[in-house]
N, C-alpha and C. Protein backbone atom coordinates (compact mmCIF):
# COMPACT_ATOMS: atom_id res chain seq x y z
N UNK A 1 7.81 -14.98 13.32
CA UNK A 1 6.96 -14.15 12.47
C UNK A 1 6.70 -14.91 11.17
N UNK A 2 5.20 -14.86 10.78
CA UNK A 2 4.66 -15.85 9.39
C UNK A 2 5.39 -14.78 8.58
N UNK A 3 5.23 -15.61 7.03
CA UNK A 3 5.56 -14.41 6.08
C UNK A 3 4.13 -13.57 5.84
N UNK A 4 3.34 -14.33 6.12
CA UNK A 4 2.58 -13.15 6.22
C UNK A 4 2.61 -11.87 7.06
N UNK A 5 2.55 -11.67 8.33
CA UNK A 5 2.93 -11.23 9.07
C UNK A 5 4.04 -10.12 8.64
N UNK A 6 5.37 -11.03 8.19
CA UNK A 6 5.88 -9.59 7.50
C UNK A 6 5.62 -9.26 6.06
N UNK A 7 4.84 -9.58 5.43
CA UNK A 7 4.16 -8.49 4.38
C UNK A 7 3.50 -7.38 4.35
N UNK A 8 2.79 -7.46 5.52
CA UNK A 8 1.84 -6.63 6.25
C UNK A 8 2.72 -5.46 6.83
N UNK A 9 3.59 -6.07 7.71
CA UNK A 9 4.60 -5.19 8.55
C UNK A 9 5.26 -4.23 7.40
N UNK A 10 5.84 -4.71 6.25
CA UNK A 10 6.42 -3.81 5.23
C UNK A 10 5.76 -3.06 4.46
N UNK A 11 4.58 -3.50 3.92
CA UNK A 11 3.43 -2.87 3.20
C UNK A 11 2.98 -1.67 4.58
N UNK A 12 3.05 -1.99 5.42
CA UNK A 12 2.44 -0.50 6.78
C UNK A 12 3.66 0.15 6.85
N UNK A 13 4.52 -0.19 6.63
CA UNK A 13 6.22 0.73 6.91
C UNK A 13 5.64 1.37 5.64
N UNK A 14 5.85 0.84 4.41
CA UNK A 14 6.24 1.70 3.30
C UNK A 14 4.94 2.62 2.97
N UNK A 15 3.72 2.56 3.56
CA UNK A 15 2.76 3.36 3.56
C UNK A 15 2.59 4.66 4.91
N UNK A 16 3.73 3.99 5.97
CA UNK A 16 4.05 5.24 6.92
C UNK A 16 4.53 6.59 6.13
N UNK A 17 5.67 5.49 5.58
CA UNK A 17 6.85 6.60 4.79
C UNK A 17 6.44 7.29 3.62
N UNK A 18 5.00 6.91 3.13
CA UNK A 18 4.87 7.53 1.51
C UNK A 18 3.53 8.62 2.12
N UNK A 19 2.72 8.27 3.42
CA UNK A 19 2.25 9.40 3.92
C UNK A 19 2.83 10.69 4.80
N UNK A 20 3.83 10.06 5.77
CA UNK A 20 4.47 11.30 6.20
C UNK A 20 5.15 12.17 5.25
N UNK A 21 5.48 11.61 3.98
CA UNK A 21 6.01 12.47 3.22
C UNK A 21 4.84 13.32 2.58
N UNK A 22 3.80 12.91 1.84
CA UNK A 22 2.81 13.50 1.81
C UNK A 22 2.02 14.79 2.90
N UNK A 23 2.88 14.14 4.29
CA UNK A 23 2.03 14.98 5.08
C UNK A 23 3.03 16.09 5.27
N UNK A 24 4.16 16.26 5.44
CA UNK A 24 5.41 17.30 6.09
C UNK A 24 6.07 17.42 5.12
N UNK A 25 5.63 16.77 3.74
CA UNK A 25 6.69 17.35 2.16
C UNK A 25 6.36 17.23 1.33
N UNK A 26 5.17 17.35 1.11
CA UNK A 26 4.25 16.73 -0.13
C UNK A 26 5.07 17.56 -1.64
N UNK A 27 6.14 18.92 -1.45
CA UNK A 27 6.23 18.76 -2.78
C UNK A 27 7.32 18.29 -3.01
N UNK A 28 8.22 18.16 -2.06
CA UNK A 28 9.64 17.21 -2.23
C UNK A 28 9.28 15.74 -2.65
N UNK A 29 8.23 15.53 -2.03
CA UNK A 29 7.48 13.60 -2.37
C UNK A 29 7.05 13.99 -3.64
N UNK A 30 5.98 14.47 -4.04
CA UNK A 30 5.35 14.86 -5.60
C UNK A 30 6.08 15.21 -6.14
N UNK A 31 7.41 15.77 -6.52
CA UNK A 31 8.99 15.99 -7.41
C UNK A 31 9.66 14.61 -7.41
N UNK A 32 9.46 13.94 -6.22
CA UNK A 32 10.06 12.03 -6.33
C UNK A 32 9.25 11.62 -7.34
N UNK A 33 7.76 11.90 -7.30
CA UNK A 33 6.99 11.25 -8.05
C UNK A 33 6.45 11.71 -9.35
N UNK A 34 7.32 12.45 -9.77
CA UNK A 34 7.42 13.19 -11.04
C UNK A 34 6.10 13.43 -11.09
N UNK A 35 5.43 13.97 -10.38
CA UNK A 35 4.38 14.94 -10.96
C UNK A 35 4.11 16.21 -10.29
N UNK A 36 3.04 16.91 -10.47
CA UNK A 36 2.65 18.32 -10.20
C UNK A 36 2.61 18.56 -9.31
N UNK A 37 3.10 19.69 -8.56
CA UNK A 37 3.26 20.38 -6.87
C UNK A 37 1.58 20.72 -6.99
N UNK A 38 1.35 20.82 -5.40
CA UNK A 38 0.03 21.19 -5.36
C UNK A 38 0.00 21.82 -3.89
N UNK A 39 -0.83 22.80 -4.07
CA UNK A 39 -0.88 24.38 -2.27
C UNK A 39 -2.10 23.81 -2.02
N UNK A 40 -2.76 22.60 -2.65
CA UNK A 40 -4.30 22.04 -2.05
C UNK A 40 -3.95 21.69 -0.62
N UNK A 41 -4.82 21.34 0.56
CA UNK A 41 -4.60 21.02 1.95
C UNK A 41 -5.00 19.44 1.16
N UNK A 42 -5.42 18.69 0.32
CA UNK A 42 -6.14 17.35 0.13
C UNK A 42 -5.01 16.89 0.10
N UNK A 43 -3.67 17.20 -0.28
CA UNK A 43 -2.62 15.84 -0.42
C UNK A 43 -2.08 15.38 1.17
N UNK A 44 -2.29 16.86 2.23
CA UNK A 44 -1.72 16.10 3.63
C UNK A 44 -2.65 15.60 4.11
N UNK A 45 -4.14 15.74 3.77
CA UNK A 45 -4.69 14.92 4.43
C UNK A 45 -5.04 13.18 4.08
N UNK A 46 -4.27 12.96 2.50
CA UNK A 46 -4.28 11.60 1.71
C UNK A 46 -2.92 11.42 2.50
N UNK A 47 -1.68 12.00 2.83
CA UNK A 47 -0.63 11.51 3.46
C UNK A 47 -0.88 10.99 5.02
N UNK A 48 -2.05 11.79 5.72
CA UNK A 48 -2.28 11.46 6.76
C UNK A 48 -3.33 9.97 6.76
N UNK A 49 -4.08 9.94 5.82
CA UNK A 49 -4.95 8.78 5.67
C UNK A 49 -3.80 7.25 5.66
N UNK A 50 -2.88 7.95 4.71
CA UNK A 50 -2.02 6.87 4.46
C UNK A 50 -1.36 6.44 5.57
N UNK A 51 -0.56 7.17 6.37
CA UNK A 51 0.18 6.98 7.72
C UNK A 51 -0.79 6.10 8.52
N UNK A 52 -1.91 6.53 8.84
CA UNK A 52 -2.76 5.84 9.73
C UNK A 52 -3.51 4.25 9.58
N UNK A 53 -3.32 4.23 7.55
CA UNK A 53 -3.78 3.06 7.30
C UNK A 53 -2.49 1.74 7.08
N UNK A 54 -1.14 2.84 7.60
CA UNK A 54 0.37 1.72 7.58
C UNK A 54 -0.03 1.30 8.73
N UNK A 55 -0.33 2.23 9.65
CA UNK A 55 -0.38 1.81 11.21
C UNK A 55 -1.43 0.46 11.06
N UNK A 56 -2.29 0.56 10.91
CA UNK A 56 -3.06 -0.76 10.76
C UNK A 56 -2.70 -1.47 10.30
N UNK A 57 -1.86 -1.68 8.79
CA UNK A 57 -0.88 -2.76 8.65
C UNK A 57 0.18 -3.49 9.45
N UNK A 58 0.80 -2.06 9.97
CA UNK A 58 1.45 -3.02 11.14
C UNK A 58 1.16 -3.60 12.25
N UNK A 59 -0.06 -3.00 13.01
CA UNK A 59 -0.53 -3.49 14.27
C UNK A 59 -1.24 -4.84 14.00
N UNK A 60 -1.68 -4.91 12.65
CA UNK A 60 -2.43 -6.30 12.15
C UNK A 60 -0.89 -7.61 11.76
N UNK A 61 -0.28 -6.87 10.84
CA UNK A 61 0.93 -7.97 10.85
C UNK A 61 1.28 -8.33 12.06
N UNK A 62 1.94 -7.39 13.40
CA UNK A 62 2.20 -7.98 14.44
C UNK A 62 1.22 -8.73 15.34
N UNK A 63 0.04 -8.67 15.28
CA UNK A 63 -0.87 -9.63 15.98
C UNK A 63 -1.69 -10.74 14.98
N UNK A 64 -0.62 -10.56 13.77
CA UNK A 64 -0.89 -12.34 13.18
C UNK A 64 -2.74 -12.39 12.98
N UNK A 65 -2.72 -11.14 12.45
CA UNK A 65 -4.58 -10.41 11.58
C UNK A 65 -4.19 -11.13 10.63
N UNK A 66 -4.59 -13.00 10.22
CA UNK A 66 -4.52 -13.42 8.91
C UNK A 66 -5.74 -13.11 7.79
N UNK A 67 -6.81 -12.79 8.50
CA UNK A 67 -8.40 -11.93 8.16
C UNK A 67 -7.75 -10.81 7.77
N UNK A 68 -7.39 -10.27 7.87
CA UNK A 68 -6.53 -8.99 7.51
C UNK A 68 -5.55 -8.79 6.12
N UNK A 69 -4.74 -9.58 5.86
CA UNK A 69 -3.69 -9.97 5.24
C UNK A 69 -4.93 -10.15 3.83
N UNK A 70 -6.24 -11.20 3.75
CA UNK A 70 -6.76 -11.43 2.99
C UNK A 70 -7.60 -10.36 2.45
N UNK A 71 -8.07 -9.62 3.47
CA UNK A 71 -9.13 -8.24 3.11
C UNK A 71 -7.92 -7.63 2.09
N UNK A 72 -6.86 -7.21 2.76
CA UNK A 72 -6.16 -6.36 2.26
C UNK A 72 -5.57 -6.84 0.55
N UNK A 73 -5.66 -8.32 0.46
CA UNK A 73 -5.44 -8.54 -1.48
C UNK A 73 -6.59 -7.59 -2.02
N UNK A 74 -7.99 -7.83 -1.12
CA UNK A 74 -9.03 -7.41 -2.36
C UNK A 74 -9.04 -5.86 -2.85
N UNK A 75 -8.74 -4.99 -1.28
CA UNK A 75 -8.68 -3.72 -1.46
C UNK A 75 -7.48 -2.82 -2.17
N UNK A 76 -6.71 -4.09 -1.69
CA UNK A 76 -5.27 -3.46 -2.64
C UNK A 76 -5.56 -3.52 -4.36
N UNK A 77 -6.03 -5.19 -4.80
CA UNK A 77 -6.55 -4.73 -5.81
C UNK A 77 -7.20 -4.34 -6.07
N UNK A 78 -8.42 -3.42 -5.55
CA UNK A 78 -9.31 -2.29 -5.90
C UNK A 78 -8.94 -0.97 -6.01
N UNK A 79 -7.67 -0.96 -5.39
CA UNK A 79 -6.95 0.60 -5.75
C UNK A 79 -6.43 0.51 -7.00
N UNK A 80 -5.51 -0.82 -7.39
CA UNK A 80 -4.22 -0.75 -8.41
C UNK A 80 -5.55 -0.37 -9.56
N UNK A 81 -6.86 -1.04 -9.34
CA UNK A 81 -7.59 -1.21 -10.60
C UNK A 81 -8.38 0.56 -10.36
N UNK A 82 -8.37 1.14 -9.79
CA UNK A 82 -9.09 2.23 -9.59
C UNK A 82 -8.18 3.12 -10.28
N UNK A 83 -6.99 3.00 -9.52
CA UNK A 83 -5.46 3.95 -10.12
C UNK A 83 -5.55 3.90 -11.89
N UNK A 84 -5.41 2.57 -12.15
CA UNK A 84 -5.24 2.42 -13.88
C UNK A 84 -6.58 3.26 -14.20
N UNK A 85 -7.45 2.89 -14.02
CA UNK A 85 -8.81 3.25 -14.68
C UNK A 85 -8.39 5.07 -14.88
N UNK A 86 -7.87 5.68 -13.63
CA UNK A 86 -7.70 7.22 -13.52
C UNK A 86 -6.76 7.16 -14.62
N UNK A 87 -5.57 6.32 -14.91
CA UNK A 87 -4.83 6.82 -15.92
C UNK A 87 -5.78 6.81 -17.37
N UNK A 88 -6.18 5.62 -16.96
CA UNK A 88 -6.83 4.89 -18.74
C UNK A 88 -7.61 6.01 -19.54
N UNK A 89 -8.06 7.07 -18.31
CA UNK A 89 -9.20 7.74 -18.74
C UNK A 89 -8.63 9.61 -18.49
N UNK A 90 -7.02 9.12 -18.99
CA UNK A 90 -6.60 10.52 -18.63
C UNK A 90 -6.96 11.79 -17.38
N UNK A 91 -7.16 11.25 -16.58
CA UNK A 91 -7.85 11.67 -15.43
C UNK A 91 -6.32 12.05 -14.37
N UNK A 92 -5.32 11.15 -14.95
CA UNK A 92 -4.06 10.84 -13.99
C UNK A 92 -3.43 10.54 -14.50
N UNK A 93 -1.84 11.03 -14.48
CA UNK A 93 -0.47 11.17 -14.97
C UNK A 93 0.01 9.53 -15.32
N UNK A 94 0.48 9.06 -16.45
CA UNK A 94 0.97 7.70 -16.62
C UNK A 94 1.52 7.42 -15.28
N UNK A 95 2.44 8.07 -14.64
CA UNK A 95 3.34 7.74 -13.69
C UNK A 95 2.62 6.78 -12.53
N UNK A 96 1.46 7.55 -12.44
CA UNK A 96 0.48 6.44 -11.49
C UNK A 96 0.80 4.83 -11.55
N UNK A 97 1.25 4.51 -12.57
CA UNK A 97 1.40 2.96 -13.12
C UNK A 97 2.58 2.22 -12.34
N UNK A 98 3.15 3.34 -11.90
CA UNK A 98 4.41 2.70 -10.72
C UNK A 98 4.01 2.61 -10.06
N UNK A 99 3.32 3.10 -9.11
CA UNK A 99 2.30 3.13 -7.91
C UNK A 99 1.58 1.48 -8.15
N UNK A 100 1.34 1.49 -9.34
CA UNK A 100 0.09 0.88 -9.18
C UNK A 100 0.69 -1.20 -9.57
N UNK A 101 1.70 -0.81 -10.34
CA UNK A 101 3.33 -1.83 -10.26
C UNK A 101 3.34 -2.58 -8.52
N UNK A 102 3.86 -0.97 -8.04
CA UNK A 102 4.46 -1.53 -6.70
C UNK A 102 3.29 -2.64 -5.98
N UNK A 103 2.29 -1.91 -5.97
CA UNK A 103 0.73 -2.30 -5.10
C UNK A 103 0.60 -4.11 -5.50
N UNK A 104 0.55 -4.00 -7.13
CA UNK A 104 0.41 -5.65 -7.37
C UNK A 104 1.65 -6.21 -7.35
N UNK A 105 2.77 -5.79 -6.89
CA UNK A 105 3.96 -6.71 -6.12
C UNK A 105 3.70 -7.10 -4.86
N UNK A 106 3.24 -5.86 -4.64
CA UNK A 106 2.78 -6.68 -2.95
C UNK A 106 1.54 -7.14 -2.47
N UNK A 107 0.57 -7.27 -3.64
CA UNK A 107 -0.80 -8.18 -3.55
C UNK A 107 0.09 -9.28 -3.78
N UNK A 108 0.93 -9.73 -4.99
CA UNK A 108 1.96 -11.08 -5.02
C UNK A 108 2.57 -11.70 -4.01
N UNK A 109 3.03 -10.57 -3.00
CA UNK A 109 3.57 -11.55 -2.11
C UNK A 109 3.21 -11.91 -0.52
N UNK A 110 2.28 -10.76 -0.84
CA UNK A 110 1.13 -11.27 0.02
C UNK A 110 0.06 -12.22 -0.19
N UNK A 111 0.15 -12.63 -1.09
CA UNK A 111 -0.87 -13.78 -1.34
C UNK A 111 0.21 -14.89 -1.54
N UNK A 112 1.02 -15.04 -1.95
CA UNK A 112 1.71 -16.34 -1.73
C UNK A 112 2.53 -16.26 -0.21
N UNK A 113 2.66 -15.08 -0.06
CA UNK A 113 2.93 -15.56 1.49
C UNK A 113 1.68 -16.15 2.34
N UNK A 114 0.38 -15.68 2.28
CA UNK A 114 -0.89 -16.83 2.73
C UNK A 114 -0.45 -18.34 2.15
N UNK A 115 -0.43 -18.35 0.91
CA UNK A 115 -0.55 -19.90 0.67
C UNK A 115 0.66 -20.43 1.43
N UNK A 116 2.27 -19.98 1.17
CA UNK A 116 2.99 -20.44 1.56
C UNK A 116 2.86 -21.02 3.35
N UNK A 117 2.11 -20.03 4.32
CA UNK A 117 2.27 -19.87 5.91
C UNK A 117 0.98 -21.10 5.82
N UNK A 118 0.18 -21.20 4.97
CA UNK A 118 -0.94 -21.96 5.14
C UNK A 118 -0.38 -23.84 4.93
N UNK A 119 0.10 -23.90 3.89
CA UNK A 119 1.23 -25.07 3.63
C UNK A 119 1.86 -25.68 4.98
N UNK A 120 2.63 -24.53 5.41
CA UNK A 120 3.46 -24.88 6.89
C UNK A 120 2.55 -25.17 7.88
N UNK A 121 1.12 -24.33 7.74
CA UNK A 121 0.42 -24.70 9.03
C UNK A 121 -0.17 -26.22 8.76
N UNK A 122 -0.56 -26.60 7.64
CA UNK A 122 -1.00 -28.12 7.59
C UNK A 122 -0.06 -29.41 7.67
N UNK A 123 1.22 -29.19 7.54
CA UNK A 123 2.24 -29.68 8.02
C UNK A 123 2.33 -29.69 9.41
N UNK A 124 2.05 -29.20 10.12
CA UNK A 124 2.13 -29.14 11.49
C UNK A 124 1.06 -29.76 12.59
């Protein structure tokens, strides 16, 4: 397995786990995430979006989707930058900024895991 490959695989795990919670506990998850309970039906269906878009992370990490791995820097950073903007503009709870922390840790190591797997492949 590239390191790419498992960036992907962990980034789709940890987006299984932050939608099923959304979807079957959204206020036990939203009390993790120090903010406001909500009786809206929109947060299980953002938990369900999420579950389904880990699944694509992982089915792409395990079949070595390096097209994939790269889409996913740009869109990842189009959320972290979408997320801030909601805080910047009081629209959304500071807390968002962890969220949005975690996201550009793993645009980091997903992008040096490309360069790094790319290195090994020209060696070879």
């Amino acid at each position: 397995m590239t390191r790419t490959n498992r960036s992907l695989i962990v980034f789709g795990y940890y987006d299984c786990l932050m939608g099923f919670g959304l979807f079957a506990a959204p206020d036990t998850t939203l009390d993790l995430l120090l903010t406001a309970r909500t009786t809206e039906h929109w947060i299980r269906l953002l938990g369900m979006s999420a579950m389904v878009l880990g699944f694509y992370y992982i089915v792409a990490g395990r079949a070595n989707l390096t097209v994939m791995a790269r889409a996913s820097l740009w869109g990842r950073l189009g959320m972290a930058a979408g997320f801030s903007a909601l805080v910047l503009l009081d629209l959304a709870p500071a807390l968002l900024f962890g969220i949005v922390g975690n996201e550009l840790l793993g645009v980091l190591w997903t992008a040096l895991a490309l360069k790094a797997d790319a290195r090994t492949d020209a060696r070879a």
